[in-house]
Protein backbone atom coordinates (compact mmCIF):
# COMPACT_ATOMS: atom_id res chain seq x y z
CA UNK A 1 -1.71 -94.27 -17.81
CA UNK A 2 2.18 -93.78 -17.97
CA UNK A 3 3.51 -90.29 -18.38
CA UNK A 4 7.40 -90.01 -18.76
CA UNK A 5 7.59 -86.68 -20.09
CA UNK A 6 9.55 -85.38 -16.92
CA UNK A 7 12.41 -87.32 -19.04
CA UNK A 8 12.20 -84.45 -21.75
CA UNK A 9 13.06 -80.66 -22.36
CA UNK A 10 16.16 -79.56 -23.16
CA UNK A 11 19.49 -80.14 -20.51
CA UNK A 12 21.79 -77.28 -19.87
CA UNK A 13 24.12 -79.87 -20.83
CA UNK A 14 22.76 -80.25 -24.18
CA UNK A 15 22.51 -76.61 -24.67
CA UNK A 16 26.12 -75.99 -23.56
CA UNK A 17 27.20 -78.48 -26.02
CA UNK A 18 25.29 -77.54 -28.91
CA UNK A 19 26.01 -74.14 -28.89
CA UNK A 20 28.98 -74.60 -31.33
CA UNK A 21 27.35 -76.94 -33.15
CA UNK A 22 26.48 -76.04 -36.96
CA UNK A 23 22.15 -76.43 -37.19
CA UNK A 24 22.81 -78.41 -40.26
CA UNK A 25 24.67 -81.21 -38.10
CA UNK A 26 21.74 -81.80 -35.77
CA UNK A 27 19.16 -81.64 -38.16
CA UNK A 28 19.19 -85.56 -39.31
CA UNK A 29 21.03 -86.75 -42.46
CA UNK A 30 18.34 -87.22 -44.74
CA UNK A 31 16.31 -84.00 -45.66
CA UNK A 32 12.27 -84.73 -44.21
CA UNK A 33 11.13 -83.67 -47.84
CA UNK A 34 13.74 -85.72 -50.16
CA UNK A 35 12.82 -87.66 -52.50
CA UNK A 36 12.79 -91.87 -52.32
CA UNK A 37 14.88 -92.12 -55.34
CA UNK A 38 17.49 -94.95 -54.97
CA UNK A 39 20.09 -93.47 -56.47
CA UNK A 40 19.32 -90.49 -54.49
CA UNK A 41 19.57 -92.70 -51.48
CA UNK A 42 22.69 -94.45 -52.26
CA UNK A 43 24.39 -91.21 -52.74
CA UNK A 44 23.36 -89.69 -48.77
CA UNK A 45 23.99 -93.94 -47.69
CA UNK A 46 27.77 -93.63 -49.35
CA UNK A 47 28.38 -90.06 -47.87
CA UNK A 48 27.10 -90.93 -44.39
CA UNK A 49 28.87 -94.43 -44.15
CA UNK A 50 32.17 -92.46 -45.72
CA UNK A 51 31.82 -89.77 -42.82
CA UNK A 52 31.12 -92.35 -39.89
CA UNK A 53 34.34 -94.41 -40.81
CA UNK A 54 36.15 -91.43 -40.67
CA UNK A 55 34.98 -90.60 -37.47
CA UNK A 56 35.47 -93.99 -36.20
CA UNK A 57 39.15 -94.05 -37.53
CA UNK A 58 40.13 -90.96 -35.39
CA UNK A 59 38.41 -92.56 -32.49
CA UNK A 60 40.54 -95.08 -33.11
CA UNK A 61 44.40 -93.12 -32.54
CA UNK A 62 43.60 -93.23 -29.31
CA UNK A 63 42.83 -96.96 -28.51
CA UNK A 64 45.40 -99.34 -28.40
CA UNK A 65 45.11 -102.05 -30.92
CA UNK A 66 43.18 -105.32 -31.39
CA UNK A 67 43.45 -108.19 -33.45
CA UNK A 68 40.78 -107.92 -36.28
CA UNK A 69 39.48 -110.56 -38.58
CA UNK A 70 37.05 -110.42 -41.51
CA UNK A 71 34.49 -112.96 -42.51
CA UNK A 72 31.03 -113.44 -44.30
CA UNK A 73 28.11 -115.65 -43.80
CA UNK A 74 25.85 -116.77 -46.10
CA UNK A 75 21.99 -115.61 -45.76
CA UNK A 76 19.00 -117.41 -46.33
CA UNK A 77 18.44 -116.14 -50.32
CA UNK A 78 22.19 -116.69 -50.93
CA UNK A 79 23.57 -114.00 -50.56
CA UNK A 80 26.14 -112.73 -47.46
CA UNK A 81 26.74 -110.84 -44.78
CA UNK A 82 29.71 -108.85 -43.54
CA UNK A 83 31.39 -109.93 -40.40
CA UNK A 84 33.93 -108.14 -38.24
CA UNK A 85 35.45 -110.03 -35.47
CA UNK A 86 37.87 -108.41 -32.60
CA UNK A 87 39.61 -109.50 -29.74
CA UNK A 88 42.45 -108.77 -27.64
CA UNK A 89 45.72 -107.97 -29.56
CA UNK A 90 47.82 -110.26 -27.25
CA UNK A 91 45.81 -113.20 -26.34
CA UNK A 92 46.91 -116.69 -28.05
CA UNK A 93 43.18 -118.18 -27.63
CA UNK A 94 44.62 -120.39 -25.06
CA UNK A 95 41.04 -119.52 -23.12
CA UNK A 96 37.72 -118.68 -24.24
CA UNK A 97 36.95 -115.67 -24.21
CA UNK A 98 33.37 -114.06 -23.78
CA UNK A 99 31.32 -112.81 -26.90
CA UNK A 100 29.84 -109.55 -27.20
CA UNK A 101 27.68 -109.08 -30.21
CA UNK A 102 27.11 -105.96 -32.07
CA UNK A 103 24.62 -105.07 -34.66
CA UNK A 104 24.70 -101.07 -35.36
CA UNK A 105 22.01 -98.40 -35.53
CA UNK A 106 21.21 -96.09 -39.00
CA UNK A 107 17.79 -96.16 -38.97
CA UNK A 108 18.67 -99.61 -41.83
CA UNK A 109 19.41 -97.30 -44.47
CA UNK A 110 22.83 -96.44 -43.31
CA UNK A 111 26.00 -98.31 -41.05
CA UNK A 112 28.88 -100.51 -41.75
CA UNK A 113 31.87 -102.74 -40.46
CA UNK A 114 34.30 -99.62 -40.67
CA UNK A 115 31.82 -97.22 -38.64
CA UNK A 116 31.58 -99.43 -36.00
CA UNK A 117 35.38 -100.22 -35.44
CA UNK A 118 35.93 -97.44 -32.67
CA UNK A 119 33.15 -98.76 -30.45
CA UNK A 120 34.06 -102.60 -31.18
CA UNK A 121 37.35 -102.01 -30.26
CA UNK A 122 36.47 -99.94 -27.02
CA UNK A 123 34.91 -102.68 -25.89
CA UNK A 124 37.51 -105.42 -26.34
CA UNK A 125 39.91 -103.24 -24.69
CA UNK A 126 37.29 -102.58 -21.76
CA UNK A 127 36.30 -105.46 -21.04
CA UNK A 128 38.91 -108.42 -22.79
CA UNK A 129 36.36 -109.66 -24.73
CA UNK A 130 35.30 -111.01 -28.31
CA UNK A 131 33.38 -108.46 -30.36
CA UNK A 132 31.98 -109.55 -33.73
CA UNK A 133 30.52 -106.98 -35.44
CA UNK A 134 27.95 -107.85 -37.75
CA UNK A 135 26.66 -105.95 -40.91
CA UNK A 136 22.70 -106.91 -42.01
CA UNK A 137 21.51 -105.57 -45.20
CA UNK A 138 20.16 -102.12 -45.52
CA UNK A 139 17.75 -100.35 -47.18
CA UNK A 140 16.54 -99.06 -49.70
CA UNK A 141 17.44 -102.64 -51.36
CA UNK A 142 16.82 -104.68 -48.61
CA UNK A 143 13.25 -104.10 -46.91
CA UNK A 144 11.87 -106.15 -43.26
CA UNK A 145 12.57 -109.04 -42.52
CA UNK A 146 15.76 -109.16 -44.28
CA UNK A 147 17.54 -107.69 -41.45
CA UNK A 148 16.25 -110.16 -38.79
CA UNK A 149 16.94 -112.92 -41.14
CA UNK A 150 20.52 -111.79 -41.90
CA UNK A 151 21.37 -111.59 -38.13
CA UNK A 152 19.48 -115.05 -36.96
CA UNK A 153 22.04 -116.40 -39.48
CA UNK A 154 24.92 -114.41 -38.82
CA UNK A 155 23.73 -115.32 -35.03
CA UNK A 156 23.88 -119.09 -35.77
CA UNK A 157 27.55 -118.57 -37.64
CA UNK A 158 28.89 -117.18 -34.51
CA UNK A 159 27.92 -120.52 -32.25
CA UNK A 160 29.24 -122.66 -35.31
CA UNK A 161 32.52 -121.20 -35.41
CA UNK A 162 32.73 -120.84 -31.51
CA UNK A 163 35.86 -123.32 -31.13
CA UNK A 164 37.73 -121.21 -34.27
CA UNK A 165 36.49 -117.90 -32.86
CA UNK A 166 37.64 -118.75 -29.28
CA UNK A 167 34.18 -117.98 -27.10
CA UNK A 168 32.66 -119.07 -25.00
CA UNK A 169 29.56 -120.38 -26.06
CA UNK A 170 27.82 -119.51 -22.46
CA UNK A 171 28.76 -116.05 -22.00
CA UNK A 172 27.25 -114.40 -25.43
CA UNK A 173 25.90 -110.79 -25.15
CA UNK A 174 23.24 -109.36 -27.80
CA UNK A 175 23.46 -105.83 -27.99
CA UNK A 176 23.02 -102.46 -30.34
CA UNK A 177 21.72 -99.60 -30.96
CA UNK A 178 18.54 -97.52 -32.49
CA UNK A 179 17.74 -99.66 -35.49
CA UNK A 180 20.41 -102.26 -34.51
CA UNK A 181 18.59 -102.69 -30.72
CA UNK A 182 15.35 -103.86 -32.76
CA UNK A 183 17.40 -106.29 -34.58
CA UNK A 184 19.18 -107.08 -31.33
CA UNK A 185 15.88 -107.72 -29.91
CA UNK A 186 14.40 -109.33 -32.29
CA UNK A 187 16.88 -111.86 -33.06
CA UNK A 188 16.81 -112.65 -29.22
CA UNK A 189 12.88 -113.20 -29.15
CA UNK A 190 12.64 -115.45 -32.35
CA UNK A 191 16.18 -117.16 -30.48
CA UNK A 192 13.86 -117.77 -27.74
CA UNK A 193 11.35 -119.81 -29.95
CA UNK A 194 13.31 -121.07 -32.15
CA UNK A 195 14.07 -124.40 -32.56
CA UNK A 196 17.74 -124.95 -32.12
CA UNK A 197 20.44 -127.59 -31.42
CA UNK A 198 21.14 -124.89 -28.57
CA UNK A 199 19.19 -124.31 -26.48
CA UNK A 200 18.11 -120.80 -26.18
CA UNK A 201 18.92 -120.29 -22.59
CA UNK A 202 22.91 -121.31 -23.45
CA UNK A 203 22.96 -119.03 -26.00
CA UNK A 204 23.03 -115.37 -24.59
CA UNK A 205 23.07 -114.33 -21.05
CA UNK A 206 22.02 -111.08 -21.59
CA UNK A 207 20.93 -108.47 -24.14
CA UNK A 208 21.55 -104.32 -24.53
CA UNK A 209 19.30 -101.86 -25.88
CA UNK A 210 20.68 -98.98 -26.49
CA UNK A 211 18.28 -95.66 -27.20
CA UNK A 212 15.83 -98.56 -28.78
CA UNK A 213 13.47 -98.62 -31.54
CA UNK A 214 11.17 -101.53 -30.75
CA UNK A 215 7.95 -100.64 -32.68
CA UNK A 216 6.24 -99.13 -35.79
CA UNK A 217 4.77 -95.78 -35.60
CA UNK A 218 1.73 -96.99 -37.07
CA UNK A 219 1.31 -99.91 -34.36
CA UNK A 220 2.34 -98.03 -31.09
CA UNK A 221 -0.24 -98.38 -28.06
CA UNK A 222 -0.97 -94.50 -27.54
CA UNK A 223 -3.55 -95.49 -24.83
CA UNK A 224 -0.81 -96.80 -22.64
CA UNK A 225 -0.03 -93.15 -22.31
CA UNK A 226 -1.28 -90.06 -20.83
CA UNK A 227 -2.87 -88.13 -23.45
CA UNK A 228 -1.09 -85.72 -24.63
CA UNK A 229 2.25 -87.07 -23.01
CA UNK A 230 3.96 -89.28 -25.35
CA UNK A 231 7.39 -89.12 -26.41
CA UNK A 232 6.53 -88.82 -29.87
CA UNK A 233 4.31 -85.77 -29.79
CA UNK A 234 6.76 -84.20 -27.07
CA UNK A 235 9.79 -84.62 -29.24
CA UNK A 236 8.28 -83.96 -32.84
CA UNK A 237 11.45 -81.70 -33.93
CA UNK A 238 14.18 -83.09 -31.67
CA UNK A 239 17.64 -83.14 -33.19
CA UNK A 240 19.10 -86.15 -34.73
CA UNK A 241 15.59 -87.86 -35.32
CA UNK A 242 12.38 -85.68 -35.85
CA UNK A 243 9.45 -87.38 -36.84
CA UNK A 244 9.87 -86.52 -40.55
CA UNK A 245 13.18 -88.81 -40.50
CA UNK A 246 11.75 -91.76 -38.63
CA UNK A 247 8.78 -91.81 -40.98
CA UNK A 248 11.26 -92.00 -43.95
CA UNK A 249 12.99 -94.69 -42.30
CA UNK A 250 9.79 -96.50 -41.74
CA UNK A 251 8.60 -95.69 -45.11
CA UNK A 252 12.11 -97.85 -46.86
CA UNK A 253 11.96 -100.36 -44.56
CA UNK A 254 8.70 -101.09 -45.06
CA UNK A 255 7.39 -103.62 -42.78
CA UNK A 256 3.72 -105.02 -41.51
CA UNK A 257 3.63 -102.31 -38.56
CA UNK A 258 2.13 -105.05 -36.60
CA UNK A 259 5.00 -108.15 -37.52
CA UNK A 260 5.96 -109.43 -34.56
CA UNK A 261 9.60 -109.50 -35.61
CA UNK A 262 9.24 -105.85 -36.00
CA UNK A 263 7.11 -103.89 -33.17
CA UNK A 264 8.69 -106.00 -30.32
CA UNK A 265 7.12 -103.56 -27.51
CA UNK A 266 3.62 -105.91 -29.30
CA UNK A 267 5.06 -108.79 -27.96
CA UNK A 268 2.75 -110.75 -25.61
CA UNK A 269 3.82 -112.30 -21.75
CA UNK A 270 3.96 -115.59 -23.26
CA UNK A 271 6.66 -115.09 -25.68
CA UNK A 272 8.69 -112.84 -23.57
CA UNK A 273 8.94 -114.84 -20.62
CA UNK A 274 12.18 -116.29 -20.07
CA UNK A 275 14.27 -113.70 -21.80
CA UNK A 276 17.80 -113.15 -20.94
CA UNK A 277 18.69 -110.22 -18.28
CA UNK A 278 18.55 -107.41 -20.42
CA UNK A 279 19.78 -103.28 -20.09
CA UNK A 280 18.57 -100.50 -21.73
CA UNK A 281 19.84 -97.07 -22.42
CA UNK A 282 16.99 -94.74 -23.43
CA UNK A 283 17.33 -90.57 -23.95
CA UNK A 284 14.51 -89.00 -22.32
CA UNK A 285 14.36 -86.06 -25.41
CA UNK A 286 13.81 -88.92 -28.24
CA UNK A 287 10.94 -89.87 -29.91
CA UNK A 288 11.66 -93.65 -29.18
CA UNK A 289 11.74 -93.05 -25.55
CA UNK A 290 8.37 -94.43 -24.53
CA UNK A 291 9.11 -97.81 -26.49
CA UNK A 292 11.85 -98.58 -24.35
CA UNK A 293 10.59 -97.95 -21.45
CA UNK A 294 7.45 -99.76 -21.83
CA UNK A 295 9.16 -102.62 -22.99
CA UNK A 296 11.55 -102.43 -19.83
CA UNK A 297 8.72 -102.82 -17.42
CA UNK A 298 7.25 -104.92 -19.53
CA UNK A 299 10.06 -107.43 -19.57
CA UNK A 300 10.21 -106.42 -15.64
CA UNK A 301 6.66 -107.50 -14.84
CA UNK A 302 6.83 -110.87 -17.31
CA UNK A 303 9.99 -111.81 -14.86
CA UNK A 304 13.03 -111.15 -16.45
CA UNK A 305 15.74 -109.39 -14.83
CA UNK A 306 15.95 -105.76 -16.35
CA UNK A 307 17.96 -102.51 -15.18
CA UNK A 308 17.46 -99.30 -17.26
CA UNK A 309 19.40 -95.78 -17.23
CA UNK A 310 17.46 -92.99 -18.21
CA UNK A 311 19.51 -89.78 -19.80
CA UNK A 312 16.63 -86.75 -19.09
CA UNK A 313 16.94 -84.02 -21.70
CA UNK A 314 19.12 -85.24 -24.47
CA UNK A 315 18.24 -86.37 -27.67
CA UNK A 316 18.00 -89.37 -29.89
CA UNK A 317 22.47 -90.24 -30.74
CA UNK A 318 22.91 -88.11 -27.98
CA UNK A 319 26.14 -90.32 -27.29
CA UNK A 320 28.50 -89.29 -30.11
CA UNK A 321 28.73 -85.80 -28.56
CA UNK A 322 31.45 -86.67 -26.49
CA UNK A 323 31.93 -83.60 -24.41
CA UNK A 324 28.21 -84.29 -23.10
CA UNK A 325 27.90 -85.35 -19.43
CA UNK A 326 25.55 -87.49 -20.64
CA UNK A 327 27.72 -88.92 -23.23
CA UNK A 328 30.42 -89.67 -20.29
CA UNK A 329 27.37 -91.23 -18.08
CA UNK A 330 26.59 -93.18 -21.17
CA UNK A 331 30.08 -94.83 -21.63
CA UNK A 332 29.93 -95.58 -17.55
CA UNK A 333 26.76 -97.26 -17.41
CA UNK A 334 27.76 -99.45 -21.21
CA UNK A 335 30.46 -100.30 -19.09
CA UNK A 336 29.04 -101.36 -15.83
CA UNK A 337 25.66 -103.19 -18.16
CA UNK A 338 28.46 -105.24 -19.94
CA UNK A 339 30.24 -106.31 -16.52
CA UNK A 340 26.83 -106.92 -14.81
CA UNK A 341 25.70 -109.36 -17.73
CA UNK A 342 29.04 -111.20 -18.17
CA UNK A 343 28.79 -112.07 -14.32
CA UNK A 344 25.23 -112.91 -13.81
């Protein structure tokens, strides 16, 4: 049985850094014991998405601009989806360009197109690329599978409008983060099955998976694990994501723990053969930890090309402290993943 708990504790970097950090800022947005009122949850959804735009916006001062489009796409029960599409400020789409695309994390109850303009620009500037930034529906209106449906459309828009968008239609990248890896994922299993005009193999040439959430709580295969061991019972009250939060967030989103569109680390060899190279990012002091690794070598033994960095010690989000070394490692290895998958 696997045991990755050398992964946990506590860094001296992540004690360094959190040492001027106000408790309340580390202790997840949504109080474990709150209620599952809507307009209770609207309120904390408006104030979170408010306070990650703003964030994003002084990010932003110092990156150079991009050229930024808006667009929607029309879902399966009529309704739409928000899309953000960026690419470098100067180019006159005399060349395609390859597509990098983004689907953020918020555990489904919270994110937006504004939140995310900091790191969608980062990349276009790193890498001279096509971001398009895509917005699924959130909870607590929207429960599973909306969000993989929303994105396997928003997914198809993208290769539609590849000629007006200026890709390239065989250099696509699938990635995102915490809630948005499972959609990532998820969107690039059922792309595997599906059948398309495209075939799947043209579509993406590689997917990243960043600090993943990849099954249910309910459906997770403890006996894969020494007992004792696992990442959830290790990291019960890490910051950013205790257990209390990531039941809530299970709890609105409200999906068959077993749905295969859901708990990909379920996911037999059969259906994830033939996947696209994929990356992962995974913090050794989270709760989701043992998901993504397990999925890694999982993908690894089935065939498909995977490489993995492992941050020991830091939690779940551990990226948007900036001044960690881990955060700096973080941006480094995003950077190399992205390079390594456009040139495979």
């Amino acid at each position: 049985m696997a045991d990755f708990s050398h992964y946990g504790g506590v860094s001296s970097d992540w004690e360094r850094v959190i040492a001027s950090i106000p408790p309340e800022q580390l202790a997840g947005a949504i109080p474990v014991a709150m209620t599952l009122d809507e307009s209770f949850l609207l309120k904390i959804q408006e104030k979170t998405n408010r306070e990650r735009a703003s964030r994003a916006r002084s990010a932003l001062k110092d990156l150079e601009t991009v050229a930024v489009n808006d667009y929607t796409c029309a879902t399966i029960d009529n309704g739409n989806v928000p899309i953000r599409v960026y690419r470098p400020a100067l180019d006159q789409k005399n060349r395609a360009l390859p597509v990098y695309i983004w689907f953020h994390g918020g555990g489904f109850l919270f994110g937006s197109l504004d939140g995310e303009d900091a790191h969608c620009t980062q990349i276009v500037l790193d890498h001279a690329v096509i971001v398009v930034n895509i917005c699924y529906r959130h909870t607590p209106q929207w429960k599973w599978p909306t969000q993989h449906h929303d994105a396997m459309k928003a997914v198809d828009w993208v290769f539609e409008n590849m000629p007006m968008l200026g890709g390239e239609a065989t250099k696509v990248i699938v990635a995102g983060r915490s809630a948005g890896a499972l959609v990532a994922a998820s969107t690039v299993l059922g792309d595997l099955t599906a059948v398309s005009l495209v075939a799947w193999h043209q579509r993406f040439c590689g997917q990243i998976l960043d600090i993943p959430w990849l099954c249910h709580s309910a459906a997770f295969p403890y006996e894969l694990i020494a007992q004792g061991k696992d990442s959830y019972s290790e990291n019960l009250t890490a910051p950013i994501l205790p257990k209390g939060l990531l039941h809530r967030f299970e709890t609105l989103i409200a999906p068959n723990p077993l749905d295969s569109t859901f708990s990909i680390l379920l996911a037999g060899e059969k259906e994830v053969t033939g996947l696209p190279s994929t990356h992962f990012h995974v913090a050794g002091r989270d709760m989701l930890r043992d998901q993504g690794i397990l999925y890694q070598q999982k993908l690894q033994q089935c065939g498909v090309s995977t490489t993995i960095n492992i941050y020991p010690g830091v939690p779940h989000g551990f990226m948007y402290f900036t001044n960690l070394e881990a955060s700096q490692q973080w941006a480094r290895d995003h950077r190399e993943a992205v390079r390594r998958l456009l040139n495979e």
